[in-house]
N, C-alpha and C. Protein backbone atom coordinates (compact mmCIF):
# COMPACT_ATOMS: atom_id res chain seq x y z
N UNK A 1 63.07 63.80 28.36
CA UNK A 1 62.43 62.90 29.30
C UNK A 1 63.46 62.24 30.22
N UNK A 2 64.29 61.76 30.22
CA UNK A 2 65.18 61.13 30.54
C UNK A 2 66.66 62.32 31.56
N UNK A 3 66.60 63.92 31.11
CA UNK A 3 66.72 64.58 32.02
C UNK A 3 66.04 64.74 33.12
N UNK A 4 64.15 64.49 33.06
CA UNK A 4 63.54 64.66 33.84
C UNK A 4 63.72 63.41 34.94
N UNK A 5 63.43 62.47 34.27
CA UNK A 5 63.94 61.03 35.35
C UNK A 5 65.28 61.27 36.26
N UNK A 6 66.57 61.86 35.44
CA UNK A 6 67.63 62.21 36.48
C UNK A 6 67.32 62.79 37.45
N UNK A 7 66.77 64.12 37.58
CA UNK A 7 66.55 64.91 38.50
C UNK A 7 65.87 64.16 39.61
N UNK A 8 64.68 63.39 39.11
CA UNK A 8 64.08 62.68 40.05
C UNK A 8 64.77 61.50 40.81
N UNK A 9 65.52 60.84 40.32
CA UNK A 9 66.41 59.89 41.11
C UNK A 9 67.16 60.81 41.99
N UNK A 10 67.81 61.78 41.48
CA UNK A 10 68.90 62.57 42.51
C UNK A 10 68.01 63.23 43.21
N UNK A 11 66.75 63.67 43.48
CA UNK A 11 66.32 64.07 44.43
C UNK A 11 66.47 63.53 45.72
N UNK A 12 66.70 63.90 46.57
CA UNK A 12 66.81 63.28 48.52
C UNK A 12 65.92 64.05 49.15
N UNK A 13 65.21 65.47 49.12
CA UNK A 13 64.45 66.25 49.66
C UNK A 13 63.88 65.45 50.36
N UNK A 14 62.82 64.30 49.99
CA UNK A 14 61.39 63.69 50.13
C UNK A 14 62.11 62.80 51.54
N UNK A 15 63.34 62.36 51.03
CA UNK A 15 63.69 60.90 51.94
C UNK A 15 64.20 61.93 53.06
N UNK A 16 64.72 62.98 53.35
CA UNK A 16 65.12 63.82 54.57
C UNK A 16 63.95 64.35 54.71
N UNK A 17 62.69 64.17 54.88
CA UNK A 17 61.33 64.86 55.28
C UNK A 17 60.85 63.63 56.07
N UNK A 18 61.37 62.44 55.43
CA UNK A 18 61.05 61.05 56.15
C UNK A 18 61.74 60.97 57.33
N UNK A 19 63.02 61.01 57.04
CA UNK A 19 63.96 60.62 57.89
C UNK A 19 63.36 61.69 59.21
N UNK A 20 63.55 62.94 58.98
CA UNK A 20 63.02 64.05 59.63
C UNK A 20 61.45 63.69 60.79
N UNK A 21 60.46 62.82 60.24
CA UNK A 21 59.20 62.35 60.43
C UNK A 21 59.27 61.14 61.32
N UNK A 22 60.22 59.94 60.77
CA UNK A 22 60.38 59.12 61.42
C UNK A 22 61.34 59.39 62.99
N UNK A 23 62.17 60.11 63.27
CA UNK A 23 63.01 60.79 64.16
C UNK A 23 61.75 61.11 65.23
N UNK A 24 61.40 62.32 64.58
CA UNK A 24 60.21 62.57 65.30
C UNK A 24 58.85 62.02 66.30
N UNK A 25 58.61 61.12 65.64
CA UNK A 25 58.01 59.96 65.85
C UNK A 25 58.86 59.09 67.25
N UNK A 26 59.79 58.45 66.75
CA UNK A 26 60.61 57.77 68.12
C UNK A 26 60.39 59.19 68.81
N UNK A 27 60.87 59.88 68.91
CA UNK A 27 61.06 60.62 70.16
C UNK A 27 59.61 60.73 70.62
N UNK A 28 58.61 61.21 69.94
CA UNK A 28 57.29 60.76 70.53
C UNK A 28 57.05 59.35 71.50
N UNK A 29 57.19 58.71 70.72
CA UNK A 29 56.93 57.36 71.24
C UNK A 29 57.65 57.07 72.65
N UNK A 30 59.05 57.71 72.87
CA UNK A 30 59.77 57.55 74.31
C UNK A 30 59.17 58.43 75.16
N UNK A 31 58.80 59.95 74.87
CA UNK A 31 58.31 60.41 75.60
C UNK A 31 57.06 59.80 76.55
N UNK A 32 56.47 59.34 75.39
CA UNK A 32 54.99 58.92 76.13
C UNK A 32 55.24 57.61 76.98
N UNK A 33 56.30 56.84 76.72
CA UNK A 33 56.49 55.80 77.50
C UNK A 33 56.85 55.98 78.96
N UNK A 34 57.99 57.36 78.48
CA UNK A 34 58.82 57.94 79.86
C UNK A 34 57.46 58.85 80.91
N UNK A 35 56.55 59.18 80.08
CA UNK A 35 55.38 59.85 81.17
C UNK A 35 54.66 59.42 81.93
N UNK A 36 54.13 57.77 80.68
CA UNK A 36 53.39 57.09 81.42
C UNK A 36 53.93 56.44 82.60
N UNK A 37 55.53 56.40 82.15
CA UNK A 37 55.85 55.37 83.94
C UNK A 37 55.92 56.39 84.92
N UNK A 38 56.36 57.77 84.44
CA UNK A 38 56.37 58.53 85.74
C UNK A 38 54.90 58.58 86.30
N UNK A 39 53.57 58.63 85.45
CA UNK A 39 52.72 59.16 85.87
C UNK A 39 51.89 57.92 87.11
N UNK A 40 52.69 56.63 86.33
CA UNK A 40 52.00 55.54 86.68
C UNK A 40 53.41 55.29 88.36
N UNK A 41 54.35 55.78 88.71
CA UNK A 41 54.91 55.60 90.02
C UNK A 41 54.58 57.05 90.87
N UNK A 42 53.82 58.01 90.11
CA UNK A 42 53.72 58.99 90.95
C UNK A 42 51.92 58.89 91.92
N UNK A 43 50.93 57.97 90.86
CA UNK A 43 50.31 57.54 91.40
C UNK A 43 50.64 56.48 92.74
N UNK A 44 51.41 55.37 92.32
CA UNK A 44 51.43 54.67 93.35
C UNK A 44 51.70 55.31 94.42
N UNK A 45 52.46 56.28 94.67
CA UNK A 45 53.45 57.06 96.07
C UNK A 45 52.60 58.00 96.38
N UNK A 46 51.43 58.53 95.52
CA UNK A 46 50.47 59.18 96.17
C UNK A 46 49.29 58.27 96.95
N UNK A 47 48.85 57.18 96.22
CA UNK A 47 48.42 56.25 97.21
C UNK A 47 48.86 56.10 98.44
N UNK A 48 50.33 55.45 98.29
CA UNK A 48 50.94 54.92 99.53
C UNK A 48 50.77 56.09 100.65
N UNK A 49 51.13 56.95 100.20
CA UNK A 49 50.81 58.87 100.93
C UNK A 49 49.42 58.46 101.99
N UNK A 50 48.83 58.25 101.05
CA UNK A 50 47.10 58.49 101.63
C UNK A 50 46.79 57.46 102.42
N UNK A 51 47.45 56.30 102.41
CA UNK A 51 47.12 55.09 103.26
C UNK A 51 47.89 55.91 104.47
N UNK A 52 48.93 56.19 104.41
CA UNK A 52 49.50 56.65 105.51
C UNK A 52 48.79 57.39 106.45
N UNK A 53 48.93 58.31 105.74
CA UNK A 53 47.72 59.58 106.70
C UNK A 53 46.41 59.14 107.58
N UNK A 54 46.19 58.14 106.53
CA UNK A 54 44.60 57.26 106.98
C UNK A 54 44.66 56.76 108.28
């Protein structure tokens, strides 16, 4: 029993699947920040566009 408990403390697999998950995640999270501002200044300059023309 107490071999079995070792193994399980020395395991790291689980915590590099996290680490792996959480990584992942931030980079999600910047992306969508970095899209929304592009998407949200590419609107404005298409506005400004259309007033122009008008």
């Amino acid at each position: 029993m107490t071999n079995v408990f070792a193994r399980f403390v020395k395991d790291e697999s689980g915590a590099t699947a996290i680490e792996y998950g959480l990584i992942a995640a931030l980079i999600a999270v910047v992306c969508i920040t970095v899209w929304t501002q592009i998407g949200t200044n590419l609107s404005a300059k298409f506005t400004e566009i259309n007033d122009a023309i008008k």
